[in-house]
C-alpha atoms as a PDB file:
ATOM      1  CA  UNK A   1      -6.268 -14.741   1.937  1.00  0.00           C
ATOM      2  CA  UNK A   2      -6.028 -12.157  -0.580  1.00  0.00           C
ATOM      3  CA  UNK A   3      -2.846 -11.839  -2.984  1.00  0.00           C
ATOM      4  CA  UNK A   4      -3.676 -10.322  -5.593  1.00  0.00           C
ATOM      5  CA  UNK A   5      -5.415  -6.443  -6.890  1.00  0.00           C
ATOM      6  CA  UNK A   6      -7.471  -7.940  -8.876  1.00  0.00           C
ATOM      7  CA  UNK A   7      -8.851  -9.884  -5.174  1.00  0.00           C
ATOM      8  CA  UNK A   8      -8.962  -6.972  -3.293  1.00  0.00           C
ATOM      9  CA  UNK A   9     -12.798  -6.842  -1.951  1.00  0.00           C
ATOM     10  CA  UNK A  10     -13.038  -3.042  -1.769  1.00  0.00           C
ATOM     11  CA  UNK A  11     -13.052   0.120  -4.887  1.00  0.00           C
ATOM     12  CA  UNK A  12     -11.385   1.844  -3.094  1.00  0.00           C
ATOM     13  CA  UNK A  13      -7.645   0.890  -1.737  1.00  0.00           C
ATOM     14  CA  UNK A  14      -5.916   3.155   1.230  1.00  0.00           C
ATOM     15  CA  UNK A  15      -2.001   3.127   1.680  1.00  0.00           C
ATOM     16  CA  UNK A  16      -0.585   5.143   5.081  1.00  0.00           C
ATOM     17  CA  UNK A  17       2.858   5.250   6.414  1.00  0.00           C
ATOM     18  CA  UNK A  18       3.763   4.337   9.662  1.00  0.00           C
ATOM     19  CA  UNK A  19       6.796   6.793   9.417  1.00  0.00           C
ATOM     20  CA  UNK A  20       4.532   9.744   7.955  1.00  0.00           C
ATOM     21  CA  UNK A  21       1.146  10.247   9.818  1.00  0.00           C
ATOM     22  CA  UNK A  22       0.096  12.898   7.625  1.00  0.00           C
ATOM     23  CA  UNK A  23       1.254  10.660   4.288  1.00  0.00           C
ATOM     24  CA  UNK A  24      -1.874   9.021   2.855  1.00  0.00           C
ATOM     25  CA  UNK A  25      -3.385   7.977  -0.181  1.00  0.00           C
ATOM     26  CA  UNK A  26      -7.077   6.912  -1.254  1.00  0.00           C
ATOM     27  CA  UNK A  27      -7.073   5.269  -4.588  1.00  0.00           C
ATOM     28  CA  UNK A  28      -9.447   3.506  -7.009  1.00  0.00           C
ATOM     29  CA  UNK A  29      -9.330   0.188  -7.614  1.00  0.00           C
ATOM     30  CA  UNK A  30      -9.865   0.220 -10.661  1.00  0.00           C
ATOM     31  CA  UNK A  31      -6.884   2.331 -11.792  1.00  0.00           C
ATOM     32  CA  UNK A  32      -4.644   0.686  -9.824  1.00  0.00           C
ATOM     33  CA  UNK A  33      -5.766  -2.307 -11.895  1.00  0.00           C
ATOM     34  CA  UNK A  34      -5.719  -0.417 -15.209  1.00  0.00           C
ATOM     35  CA  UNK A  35      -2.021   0.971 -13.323  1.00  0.00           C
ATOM     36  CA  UNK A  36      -0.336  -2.005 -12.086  1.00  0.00           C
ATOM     37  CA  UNK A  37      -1.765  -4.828 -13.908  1.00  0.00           C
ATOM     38  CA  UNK A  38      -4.220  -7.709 -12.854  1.00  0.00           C
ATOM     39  CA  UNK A  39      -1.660 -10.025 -11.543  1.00  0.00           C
ATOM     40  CA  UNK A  40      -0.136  -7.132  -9.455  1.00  0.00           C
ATOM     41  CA  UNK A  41       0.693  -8.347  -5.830  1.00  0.00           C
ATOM     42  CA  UNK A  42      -0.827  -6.634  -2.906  1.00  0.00           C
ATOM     43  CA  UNK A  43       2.718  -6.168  -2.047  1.00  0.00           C
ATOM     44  CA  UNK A  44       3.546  -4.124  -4.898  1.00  0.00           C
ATOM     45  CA  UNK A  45       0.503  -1.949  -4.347  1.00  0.00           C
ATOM     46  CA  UNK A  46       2.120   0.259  -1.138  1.00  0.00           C
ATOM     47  CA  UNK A  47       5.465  -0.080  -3.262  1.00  0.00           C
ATOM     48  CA  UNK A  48       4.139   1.392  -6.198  1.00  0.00           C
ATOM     49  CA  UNK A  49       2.271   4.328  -4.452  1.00  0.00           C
ATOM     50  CA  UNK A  50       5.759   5.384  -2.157  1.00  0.00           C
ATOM     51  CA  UNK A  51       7.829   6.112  -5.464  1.00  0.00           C
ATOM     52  CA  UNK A  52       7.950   9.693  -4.415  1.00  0.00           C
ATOM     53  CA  UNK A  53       9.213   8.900  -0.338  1.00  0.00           C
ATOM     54  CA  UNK A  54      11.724  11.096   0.501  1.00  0.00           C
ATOM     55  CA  UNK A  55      12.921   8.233   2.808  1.00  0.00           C
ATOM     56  CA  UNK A  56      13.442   5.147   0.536  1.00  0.00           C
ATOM     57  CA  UNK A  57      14.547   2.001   1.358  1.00  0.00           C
ATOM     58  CA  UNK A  58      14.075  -1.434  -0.626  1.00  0.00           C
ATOM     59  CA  UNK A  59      11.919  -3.859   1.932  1.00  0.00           C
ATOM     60  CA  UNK A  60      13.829  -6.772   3.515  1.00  0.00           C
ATOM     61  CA  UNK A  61      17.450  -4.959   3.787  1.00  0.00           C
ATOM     62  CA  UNK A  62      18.590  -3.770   6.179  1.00  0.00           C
ATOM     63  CA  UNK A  63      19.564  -0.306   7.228  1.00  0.00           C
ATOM     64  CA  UNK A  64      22.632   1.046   8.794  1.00  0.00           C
ATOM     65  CA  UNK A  65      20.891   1.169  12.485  1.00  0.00           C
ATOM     66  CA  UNK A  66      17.564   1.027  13.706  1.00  0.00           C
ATOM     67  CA  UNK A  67      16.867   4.718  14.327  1.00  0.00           C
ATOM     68  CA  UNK A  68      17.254   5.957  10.279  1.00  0.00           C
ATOM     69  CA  UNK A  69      13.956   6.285   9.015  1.00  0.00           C
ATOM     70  CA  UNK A  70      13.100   4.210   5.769  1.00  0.00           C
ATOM     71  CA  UNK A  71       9.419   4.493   3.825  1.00  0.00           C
ATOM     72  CA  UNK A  72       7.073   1.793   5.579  1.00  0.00           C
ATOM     73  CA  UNK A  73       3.692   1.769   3.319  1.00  0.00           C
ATOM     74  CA  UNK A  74       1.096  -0.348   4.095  1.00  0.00           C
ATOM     75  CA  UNK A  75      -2.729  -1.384   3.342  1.00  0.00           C
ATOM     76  CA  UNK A  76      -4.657   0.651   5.919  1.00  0.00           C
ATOM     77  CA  UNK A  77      -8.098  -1.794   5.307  1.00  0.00           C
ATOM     78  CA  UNK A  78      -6.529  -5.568   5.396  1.00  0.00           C
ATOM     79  CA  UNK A  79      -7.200  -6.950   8.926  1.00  0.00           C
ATOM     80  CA  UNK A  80      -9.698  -4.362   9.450  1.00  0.00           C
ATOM     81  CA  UNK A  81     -12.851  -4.371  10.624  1.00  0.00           C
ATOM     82  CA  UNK A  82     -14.303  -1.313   8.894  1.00  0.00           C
ATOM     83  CA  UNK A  83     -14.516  -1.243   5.683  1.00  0.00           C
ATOM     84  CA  UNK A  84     -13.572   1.766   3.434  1.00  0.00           C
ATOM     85  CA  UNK A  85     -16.840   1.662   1.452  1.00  0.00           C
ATOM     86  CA  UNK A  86     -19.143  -1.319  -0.356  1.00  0.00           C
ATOM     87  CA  UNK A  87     -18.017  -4.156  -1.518  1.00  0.00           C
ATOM     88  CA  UNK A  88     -18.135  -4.565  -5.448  1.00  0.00           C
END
């Protein structure tokens, strides 16, 4: 299982929102290395990206009811089948 960047099989990394179809990002690997640090989480990765949601919400608290709409980034290639591009 991968937990780290720095384990992350692909060079490139895509982060969607399941709130915001349109909202998507395609980023290097590399400079999300050079970015977030080696030891950097694959947690922090969607985090990191979603700074600028307009709908922000800290993961694992809970909202004030189930219909408000909080930022929900996520690794579009783990689980996949498809890869985004080559391996390094």
């Amino acid at each position: 299982m991968i937990l780290r960047l720095v384990d992350f099989p692909y060079r490139r990394v895509r982060v969607a929102c399941l709130w915001c179809p349109r909202r998507r990002g395609d980023y290097c690997t590399g400079r999300l290395i050079a970015r977030l640090g080696p030891g950097a989480s694959l947690d922090a990765v969607p985090l990191a990206v979603a700074v600028t949601c307009r709908w922000p919400k800290a993961w694992g608290k809970r909202g004030p009811n189930q219909y408000v709409p909080w930022c929900r980034p996520y690794l579009q290639d783990l689980g996949s089948d498809r890869p985004p591009d080559r391996q390094i």
